[in-house]
C-alpha atoms as a PDB file:
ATOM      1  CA  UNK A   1      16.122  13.049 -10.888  1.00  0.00           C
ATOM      2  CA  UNK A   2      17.097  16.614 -10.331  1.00  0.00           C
ATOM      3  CA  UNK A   3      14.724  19.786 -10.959  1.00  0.00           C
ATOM      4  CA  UNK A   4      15.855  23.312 -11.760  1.00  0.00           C
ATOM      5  CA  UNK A   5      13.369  25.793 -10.085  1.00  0.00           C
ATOM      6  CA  UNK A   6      13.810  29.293 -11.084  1.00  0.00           C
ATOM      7  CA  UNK A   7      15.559  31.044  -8.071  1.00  0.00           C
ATOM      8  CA  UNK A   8      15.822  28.135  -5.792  1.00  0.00           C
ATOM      9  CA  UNK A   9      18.431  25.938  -7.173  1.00  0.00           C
ATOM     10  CA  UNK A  10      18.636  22.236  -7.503  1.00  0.00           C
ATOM     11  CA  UNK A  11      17.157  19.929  -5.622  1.00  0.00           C
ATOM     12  CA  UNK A  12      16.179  16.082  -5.780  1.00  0.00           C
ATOM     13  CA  UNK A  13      12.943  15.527  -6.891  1.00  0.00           C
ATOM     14  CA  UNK A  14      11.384  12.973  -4.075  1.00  0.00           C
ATOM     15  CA  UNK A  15      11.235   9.619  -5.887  1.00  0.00           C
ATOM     16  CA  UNK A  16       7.922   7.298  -5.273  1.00  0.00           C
ATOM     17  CA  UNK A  17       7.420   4.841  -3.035  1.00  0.00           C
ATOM     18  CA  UNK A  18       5.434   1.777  -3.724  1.00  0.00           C
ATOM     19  CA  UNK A  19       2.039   2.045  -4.724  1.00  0.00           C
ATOM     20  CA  UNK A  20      -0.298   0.819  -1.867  1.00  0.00           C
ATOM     21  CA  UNK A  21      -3.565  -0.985  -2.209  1.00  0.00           C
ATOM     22  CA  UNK A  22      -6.394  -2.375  -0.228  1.00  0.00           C
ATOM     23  CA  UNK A  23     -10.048  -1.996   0.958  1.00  0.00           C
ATOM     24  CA  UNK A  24     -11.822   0.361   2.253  1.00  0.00           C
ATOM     25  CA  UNK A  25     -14.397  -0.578   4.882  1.00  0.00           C
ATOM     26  CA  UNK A  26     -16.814   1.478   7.031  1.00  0.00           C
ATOM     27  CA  UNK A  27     -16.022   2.317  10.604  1.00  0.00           C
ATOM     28  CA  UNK A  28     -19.849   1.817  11.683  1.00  0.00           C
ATOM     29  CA  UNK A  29     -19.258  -2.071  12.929  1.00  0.00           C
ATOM     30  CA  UNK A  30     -16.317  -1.498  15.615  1.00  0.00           C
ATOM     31  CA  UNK A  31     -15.849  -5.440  16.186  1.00  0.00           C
ATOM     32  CA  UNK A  32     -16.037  -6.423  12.325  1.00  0.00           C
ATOM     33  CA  UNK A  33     -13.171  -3.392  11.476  1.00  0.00           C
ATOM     34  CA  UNK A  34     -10.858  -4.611  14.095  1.00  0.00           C
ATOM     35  CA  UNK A  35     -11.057  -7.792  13.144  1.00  0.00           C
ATOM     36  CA  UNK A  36     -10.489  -7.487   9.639  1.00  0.00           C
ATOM     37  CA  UNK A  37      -7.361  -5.104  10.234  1.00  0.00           C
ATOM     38  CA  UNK A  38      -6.001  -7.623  12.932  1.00  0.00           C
ATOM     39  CA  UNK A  39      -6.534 -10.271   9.772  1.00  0.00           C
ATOM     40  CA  UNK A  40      -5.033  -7.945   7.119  1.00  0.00           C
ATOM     41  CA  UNK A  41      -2.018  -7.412   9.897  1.00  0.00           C
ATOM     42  CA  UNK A  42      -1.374 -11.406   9.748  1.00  0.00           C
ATOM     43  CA  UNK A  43      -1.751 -12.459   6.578  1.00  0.00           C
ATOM     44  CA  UNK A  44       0.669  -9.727   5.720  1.00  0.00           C
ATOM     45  CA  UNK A  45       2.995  -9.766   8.139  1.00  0.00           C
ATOM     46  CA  UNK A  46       5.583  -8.541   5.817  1.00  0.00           C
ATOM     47  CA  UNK A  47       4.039  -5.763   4.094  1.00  0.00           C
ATOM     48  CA  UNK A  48       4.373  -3.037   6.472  1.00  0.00           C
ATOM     49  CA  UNK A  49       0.694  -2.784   6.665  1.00  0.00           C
ATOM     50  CA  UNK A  50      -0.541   0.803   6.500  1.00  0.00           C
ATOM     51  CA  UNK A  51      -4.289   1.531   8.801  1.00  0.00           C
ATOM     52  CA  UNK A  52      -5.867   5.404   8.305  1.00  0.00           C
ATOM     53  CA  UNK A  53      -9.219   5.576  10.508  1.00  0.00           C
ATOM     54  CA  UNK A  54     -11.103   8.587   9.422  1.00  0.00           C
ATOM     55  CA  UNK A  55     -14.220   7.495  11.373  1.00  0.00           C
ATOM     56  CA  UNK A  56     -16.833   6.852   9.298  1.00  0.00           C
ATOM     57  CA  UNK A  57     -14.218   4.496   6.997  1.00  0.00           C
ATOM     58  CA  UNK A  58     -10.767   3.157   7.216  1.00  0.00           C
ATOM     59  CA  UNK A  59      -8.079   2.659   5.006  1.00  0.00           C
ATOM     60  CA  UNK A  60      -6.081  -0.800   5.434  1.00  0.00           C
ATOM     61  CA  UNK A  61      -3.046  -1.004   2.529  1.00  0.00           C
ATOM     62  CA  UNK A  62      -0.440  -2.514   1.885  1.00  0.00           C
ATOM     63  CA  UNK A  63       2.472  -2.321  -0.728  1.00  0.00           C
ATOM     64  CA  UNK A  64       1.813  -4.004  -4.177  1.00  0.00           C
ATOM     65  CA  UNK A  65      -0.647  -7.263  -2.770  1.00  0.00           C
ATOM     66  CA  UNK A  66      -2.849  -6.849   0.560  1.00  0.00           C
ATOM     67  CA  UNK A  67      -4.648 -10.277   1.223  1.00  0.00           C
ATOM     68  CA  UNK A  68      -7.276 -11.191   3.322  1.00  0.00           C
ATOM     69  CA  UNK A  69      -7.743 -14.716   4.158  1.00  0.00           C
ATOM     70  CA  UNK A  70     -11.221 -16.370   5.831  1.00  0.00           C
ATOM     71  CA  UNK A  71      -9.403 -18.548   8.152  1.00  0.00           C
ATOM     72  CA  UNK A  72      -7.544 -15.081   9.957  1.00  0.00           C
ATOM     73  CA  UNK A  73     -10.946 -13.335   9.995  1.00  0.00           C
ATOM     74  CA  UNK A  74     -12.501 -16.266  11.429  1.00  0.00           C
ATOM     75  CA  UNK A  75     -10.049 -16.551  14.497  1.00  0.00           C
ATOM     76  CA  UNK A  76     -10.123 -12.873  15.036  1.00  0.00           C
ATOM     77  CA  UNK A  77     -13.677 -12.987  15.059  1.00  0.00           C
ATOM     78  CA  UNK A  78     -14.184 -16.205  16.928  1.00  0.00           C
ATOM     79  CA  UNK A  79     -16.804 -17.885  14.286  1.00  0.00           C
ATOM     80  CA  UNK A  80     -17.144 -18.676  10.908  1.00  0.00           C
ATOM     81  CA  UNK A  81     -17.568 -15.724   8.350  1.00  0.00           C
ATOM     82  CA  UNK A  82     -18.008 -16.123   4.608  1.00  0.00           C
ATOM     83  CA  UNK A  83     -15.702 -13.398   2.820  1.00  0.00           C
ATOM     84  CA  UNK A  84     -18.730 -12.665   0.857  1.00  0.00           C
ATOM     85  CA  UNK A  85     -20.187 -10.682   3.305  1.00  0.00           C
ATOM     86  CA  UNK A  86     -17.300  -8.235   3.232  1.00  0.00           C
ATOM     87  CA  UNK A  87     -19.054  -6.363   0.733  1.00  0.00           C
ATOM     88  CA  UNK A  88     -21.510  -5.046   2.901  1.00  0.00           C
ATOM     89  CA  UNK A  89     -18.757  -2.686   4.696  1.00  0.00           C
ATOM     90  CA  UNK A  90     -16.552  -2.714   1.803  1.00  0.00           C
ATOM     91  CA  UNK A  91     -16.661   1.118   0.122  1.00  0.00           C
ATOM     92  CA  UNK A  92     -14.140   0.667  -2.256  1.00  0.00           C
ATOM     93  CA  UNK A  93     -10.317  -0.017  -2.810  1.00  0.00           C
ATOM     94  CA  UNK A  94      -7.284   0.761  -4.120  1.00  0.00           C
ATOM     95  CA  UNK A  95      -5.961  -1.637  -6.840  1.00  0.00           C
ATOM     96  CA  UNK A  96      -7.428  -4.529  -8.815  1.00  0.00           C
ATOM     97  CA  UNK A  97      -9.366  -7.169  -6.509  1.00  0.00           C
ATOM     98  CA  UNK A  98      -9.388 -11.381  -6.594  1.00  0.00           C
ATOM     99  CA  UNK A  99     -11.613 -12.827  -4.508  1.00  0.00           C
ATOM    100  CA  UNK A 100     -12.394 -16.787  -4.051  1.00  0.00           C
ATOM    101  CA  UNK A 101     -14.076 -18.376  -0.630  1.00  0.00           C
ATOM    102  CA  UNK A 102     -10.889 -18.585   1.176  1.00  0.00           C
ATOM    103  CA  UNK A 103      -8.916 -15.170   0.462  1.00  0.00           C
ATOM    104  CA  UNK A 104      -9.426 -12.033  -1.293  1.00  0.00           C
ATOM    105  CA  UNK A 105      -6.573  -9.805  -2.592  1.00  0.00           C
ATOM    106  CA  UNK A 106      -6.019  -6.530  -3.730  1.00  0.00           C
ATOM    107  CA  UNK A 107      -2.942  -6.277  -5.613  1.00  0.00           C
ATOM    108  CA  UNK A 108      -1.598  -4.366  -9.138  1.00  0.00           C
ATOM    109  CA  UNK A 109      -1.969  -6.132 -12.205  1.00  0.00           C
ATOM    110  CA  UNK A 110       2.036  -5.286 -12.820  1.00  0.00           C
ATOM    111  CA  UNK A 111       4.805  -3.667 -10.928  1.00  0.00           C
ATOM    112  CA  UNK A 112       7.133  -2.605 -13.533  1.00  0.00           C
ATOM    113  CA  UNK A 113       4.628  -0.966 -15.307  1.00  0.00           C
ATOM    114  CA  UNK A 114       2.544   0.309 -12.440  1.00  0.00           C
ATOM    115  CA  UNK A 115       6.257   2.151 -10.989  1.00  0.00           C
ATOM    116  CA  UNK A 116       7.173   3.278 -14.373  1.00  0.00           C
ATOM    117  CA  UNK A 117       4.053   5.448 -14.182  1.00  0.00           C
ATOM    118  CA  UNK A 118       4.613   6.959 -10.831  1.00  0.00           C
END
């Protein structure tokens, strides 16, 4: 799309990229974090998976779905860990969230819809 600004020209407008979504988790437990990015990183190996560490939280996203699955926590972290407990360093995220015992996932309820709005 092209933009008329009063004195400078023309120029392309920048158009939008996918919209990302995932948790956010608090920074306080180092070992937990890494874990659940190095998880996030797997099970979405071809997402281009996105990690912002501000300190006291970090960002994980991905474009359109980010999933999580128990099994790639669990052999990050060595032992069993029920996705349930998540919530206790989950702060929020970006998109609409599924969750069942094996996998949760962030994702947008529609992408043709969701870009049309960008």
């Amino acid at each position: 799309m092209n933009v008329q600004d009063e004195g400078q020209g023309i120029h392309e407008r920048p158009r939008p990229g996918p919209k990302l979504v995932g948790p956010i988790i608090r920074g306080t437990d180092s070992e937990l974090a890494d874990a659940i990015i190095a998880a996030i990183e797997a099970d979405n190996q071809d997402s281009g998976v996105q990690v912002i560490d501000r300190g006291g939280y970090i960002r994980i996203q991905a474009a359109w779905e980010c999933r999580l699955t128990r099994a790639s926590l669990e052999d990050e972290l060595g032992f069993a860990y029920p996705l349930s407990q998540i919530e206790n360093v989950l702060t929020a995220f970006a998109g609409r969230m599924r969750a069942t015992e094996d996998q949760l996932t962030w994702y947008l309820e529609n992408r043709e819809t969701d870009s049309a709005k960008s």
